[in-house]
N, C-alpha and C. Protein backbone atom coordinates (compact mmCIF):
# COMPACT_ATOMS: atom_id res chain seq x y z
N UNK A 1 18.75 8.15 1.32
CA UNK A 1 17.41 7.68 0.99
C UNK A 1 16.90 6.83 2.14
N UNK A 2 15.62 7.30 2.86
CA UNK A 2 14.74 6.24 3.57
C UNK A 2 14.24 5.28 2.89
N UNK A 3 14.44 3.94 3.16
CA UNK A 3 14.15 2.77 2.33
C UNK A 3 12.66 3.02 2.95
N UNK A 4 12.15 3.01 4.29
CA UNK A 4 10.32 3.07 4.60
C UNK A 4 10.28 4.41 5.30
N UNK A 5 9.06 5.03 4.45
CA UNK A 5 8.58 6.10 5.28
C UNK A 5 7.01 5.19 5.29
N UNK A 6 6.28 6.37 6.42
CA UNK A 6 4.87 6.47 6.83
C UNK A 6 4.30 7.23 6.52
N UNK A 7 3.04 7.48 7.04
CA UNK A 7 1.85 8.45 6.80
C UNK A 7 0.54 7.86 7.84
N UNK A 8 1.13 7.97 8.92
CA UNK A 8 -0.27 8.16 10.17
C UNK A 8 -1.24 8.43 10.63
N UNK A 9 -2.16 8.85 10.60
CA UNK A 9 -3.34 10.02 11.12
C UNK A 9 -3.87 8.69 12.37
N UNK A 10 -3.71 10.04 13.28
CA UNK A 10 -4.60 9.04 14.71
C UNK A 10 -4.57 10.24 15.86
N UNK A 11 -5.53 10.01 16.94
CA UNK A 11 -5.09 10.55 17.99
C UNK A 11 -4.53 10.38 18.87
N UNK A 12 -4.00 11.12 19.35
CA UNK A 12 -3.03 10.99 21.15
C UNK A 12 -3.19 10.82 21.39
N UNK A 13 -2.56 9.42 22.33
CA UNK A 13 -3.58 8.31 23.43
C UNK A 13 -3.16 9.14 24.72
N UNK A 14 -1.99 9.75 24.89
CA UNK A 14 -1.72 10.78 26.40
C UNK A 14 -0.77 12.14 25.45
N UNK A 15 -0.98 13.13 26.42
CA UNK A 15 -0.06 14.26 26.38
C UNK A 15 1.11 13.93 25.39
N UNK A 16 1.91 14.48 24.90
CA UNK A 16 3.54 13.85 24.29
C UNK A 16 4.23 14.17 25.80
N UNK A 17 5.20 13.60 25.31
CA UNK A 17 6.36 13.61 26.64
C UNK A 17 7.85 13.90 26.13
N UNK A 18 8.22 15.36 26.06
CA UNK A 18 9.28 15.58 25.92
C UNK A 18 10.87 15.66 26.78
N UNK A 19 11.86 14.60 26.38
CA UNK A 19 12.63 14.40 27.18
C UNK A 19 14.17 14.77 26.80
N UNK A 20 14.65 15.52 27.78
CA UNK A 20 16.20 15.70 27.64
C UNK A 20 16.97 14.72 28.35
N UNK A 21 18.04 14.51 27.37
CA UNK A 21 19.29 13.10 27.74
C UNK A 21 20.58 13.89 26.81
N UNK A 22 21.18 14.13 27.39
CA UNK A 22 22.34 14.93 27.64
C UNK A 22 22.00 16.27 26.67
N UNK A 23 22.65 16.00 25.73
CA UNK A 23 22.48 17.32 25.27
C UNK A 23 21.22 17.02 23.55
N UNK A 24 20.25 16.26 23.95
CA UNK A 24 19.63 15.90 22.89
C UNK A 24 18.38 16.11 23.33
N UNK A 25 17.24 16.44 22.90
CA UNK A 25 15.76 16.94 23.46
C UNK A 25 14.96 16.24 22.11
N UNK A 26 14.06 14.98 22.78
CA UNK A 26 12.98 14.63 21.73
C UNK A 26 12.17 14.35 22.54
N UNK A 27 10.65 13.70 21.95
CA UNK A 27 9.34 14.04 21.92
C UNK A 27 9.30 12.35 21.68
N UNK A 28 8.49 11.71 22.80
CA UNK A 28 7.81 10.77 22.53
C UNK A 28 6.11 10.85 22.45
N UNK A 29 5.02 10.52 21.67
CA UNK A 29 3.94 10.12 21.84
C UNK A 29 3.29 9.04 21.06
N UNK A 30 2.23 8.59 21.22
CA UNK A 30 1.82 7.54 21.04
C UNK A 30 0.17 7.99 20.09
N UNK A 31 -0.13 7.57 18.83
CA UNK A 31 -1.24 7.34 18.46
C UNK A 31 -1.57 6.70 18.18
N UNK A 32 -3.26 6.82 18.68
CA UNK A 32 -4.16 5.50 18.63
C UNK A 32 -5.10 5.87 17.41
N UNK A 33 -5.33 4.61 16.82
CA UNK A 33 -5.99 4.19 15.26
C UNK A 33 -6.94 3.45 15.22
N UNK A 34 -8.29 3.57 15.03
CA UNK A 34 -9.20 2.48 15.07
C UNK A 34 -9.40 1.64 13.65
N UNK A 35 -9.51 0.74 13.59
CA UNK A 35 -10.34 0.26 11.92
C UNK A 35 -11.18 -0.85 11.97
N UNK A 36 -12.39 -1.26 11.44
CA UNK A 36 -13.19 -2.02 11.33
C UNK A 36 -12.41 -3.38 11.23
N UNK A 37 -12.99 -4.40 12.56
CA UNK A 37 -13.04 -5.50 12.79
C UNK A 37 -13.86 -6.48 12.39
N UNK A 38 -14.73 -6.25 11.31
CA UNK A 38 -15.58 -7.60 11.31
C UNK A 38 -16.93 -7.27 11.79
N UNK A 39 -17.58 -7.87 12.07
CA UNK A 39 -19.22 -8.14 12.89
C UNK A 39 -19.74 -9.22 14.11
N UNK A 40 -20.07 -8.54 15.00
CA UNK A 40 -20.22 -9.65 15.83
C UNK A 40 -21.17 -10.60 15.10
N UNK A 41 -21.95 -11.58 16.22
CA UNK A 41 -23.08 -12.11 16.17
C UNK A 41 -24.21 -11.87 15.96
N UNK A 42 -24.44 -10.57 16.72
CA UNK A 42 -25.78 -9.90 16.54
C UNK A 42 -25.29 -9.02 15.04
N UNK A 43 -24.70 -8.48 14.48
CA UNK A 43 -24.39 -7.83 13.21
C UNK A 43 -23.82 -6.41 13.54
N UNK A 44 -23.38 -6.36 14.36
CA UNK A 44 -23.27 -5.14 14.82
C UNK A 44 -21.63 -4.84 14.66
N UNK A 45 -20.88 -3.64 14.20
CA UNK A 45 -19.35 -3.40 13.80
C UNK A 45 -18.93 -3.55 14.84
N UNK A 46 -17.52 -4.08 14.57
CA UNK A 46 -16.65 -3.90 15.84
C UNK A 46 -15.46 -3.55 15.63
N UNK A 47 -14.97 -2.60 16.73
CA UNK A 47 -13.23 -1.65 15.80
C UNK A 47 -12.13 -2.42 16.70
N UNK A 48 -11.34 -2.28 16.26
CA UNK A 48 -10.07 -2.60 16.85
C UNK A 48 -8.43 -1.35 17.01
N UNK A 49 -8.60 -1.40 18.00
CA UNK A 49 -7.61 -0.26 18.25
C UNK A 49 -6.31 -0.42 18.10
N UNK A 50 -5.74 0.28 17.61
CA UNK A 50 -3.80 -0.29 17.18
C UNK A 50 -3.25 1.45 17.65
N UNK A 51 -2.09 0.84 18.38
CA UNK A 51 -1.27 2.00 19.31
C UNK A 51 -0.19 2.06 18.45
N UNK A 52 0.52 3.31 17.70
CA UNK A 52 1.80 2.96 17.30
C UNK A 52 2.80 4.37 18.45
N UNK A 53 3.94 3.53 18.72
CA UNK A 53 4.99 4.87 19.50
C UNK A 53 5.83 5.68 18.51
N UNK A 54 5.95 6.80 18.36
CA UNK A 54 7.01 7.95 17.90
C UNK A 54 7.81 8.29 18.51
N UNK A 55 9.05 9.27 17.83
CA UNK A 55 9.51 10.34 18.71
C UNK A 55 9.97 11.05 17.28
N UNK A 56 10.38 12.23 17.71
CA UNK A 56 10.03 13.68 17.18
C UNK A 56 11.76 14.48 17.72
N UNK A 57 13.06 14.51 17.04
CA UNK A 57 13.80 14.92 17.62
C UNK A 57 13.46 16.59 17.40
N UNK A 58 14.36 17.58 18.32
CA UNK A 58 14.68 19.08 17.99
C UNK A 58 13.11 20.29 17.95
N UNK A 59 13.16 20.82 17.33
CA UNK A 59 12.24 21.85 17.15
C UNK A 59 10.79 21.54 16.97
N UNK A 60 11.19 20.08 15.70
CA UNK A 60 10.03 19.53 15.21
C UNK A 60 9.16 18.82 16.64
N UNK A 61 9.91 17.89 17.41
CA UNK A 61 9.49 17.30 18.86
C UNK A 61 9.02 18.54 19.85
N UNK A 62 9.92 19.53 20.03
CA UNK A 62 9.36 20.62 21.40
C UNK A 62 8.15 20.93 20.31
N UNK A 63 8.12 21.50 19.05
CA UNK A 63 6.55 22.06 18.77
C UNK A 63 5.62 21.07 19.22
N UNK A 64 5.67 19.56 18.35
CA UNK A 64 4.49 18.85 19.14
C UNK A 64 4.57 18.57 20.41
N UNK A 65 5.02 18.56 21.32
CA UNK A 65 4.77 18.50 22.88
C UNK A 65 4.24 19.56 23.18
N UNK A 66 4.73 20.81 22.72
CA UNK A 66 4.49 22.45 23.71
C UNK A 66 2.90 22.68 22.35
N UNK A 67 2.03 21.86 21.90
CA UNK A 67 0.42 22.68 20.96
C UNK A 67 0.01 21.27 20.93
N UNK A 68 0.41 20.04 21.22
CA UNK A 68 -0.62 19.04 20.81
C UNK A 68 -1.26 18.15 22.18
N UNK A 69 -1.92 18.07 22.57
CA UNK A 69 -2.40 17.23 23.87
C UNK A 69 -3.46 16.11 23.18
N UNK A 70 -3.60 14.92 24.72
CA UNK A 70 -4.23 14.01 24.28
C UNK A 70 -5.42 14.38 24.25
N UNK A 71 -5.79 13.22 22.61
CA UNK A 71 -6.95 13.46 21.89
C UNK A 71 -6.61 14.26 20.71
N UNK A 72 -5.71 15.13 20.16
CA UNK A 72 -5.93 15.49 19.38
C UNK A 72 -5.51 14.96 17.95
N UNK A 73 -5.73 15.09 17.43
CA UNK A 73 -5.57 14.07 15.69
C UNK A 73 -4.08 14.93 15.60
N UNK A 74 -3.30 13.99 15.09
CA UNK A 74 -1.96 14.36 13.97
C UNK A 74 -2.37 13.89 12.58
N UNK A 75 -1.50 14.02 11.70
CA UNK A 75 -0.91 13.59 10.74
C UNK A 75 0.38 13.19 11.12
N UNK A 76 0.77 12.39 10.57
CA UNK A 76 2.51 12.14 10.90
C UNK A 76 3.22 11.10 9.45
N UNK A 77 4.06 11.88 9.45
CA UNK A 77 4.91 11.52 8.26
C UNK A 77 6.46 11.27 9.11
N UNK A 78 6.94 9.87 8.75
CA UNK A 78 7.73 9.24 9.51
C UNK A 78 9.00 8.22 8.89
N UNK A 79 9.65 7.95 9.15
CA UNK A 79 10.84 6.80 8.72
C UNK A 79 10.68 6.07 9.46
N UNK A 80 10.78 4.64 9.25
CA UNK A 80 11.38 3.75 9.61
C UNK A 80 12.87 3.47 9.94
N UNK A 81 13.54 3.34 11.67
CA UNK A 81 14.42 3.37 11.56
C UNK A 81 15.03 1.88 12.53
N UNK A 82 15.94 1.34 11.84
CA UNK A 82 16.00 0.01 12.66
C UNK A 82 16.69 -0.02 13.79
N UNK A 83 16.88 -0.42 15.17
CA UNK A 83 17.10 -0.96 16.15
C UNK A 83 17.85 -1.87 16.51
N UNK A 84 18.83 -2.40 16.56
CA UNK A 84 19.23 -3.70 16.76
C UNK A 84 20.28 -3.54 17.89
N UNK A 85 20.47 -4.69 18.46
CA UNK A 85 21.22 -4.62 20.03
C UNK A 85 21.08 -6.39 20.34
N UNK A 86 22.60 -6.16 21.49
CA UNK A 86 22.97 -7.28 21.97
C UNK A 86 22.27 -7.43 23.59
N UNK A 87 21.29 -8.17 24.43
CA UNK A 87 20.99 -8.26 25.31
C UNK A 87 21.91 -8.20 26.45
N UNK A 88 21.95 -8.75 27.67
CA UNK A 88 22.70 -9.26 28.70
C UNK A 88 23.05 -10.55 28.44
N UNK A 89 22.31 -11.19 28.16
CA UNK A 89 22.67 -12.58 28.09
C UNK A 89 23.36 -13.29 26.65
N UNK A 90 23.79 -11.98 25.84
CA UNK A 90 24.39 -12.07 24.46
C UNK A 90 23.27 -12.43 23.09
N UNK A 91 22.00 -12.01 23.35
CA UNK A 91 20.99 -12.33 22.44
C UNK A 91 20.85 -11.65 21.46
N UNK A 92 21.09 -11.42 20.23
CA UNK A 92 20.56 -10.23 19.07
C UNK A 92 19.56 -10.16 19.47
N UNK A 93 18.51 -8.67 19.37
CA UNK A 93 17.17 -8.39 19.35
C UNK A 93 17.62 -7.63 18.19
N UNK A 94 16.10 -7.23 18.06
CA UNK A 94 15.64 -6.30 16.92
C UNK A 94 14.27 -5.43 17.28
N UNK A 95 14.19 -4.78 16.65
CA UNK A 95 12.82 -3.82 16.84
C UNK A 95 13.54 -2.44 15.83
N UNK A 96 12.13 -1.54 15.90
CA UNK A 96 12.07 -0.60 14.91
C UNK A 96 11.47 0.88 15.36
N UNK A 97 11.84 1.69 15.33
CA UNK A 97 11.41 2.93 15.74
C UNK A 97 10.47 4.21 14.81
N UNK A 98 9.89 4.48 14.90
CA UNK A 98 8.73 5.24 13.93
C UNK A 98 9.60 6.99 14.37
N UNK A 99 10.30 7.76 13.33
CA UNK A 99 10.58 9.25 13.53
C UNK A 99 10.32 9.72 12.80
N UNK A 100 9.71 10.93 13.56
CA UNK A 100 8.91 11.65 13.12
C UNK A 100 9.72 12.84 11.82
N UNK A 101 9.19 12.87 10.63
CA UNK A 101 10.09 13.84 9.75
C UNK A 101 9.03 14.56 9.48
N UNK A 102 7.84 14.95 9.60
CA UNK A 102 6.80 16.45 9.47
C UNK A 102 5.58 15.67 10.24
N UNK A 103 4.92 16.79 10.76
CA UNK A 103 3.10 16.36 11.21
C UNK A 103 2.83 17.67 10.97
N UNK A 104 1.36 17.32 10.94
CA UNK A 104 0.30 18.79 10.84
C UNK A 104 -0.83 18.59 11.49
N UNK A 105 -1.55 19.30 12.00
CA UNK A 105 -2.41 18.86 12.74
C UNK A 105 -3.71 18.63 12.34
N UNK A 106 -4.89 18.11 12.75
CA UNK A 106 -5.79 17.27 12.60
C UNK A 106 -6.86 18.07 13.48
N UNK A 107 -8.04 17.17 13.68
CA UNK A 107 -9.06 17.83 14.26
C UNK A 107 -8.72 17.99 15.71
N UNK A 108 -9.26 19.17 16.86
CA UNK A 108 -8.24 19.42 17.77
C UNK A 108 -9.65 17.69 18.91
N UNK A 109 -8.72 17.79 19.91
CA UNK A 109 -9.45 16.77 20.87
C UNK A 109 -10.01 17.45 21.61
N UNK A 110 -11.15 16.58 22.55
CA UNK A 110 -11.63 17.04 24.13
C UNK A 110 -11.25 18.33 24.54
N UNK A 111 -9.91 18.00 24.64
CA UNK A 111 -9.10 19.05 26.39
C UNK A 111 -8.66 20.43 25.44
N UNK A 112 -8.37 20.34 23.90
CA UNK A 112 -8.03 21.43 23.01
C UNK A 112 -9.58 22.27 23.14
N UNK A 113 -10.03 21.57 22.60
CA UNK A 113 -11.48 21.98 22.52
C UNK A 113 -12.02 23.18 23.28
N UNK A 114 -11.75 22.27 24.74
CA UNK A 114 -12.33 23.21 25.90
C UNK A 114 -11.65 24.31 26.87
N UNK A 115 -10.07 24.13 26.30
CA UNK A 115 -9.06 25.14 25.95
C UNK A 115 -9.40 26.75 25.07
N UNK A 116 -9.95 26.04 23.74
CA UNK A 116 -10.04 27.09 23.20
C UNK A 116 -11.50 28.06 23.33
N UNK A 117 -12.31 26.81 23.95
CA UNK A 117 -13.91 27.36 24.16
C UNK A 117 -13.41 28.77 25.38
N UNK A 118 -13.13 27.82 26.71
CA UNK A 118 -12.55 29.14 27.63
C UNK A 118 -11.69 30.34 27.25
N UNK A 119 -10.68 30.04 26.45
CA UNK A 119 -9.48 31.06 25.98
C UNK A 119 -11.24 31.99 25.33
N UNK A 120 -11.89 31.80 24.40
CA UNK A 120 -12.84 32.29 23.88
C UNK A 120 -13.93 33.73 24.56
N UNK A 121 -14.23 32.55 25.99
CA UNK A 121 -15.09 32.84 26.81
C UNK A 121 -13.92 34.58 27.22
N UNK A 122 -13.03 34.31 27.92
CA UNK A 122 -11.97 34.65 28.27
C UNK A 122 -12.13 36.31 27.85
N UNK A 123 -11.93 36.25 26.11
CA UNK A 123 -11.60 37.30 25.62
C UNK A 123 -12.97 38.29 25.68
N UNK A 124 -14.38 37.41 25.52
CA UNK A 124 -15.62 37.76 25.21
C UNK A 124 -15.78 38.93 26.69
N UNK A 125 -15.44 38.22 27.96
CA UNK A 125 -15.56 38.93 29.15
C UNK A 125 -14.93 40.54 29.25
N UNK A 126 -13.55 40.40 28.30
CA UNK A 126 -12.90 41.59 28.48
C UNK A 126 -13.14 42.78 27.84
């Protein structure tokens, strides 16, 4: 049993970045989340942006690296998994890692967009 799961929706702040380390292949990326901040002075909204990092081990990680680019919306459904380690200087740290256990995709971004407009154009010519 996962004591914390998630549920994400945001877009890709860059490309994912899929990395091999020995014989293990995962998927880091990063989505960005806006939500209403308040009002300035003049009355006008103001958002605030919050970055959270993933990774994505095996099949599930190479699919999102090899169909999702930045900008495009995920979903992401995730665990919480804890971190803990001894420094150099003998310090406990802590921190927490967000993995990825399903995504689906979301509205496509920019660079998808104009991917699929050309792929489009592409076929129309032939």
């Amino acid at each position: 049993m996962n004591s914390f799961n998630v549920t994400a929706v945001g877009n890709l702040a860059r490309n994912p970045e899929l990395i091999a380390k020995d014989d293990t292949f995962y998927t880091r990326l990063c989505l960005l989340g806006n939500d209403y901040a308040g009002r300035d002075e003049e009355g006008t909204a103001r958002e605030m942006t919050t970055s959270v990092w993933f990774v994505a081990f095996g099949a599930l990680g190479e699919a999102i690296a090899k169909n999702a680019r930045k900008g495009d919306q995920l979903v992401v459904q995730a665990r919480i998994r804890d971190n803990t380690w001894t420094d150099k200087h003998g310090e406990k740290r802590y921190d927490h890692s967000y993995v990825v256990e399903g995504f689906r995709f979301g509205a496509p971004g920019r660079l998808s967009r104009e991917e699929l407009q050309d792929h489009a154009e592409e076929e129309r010519a032939e």
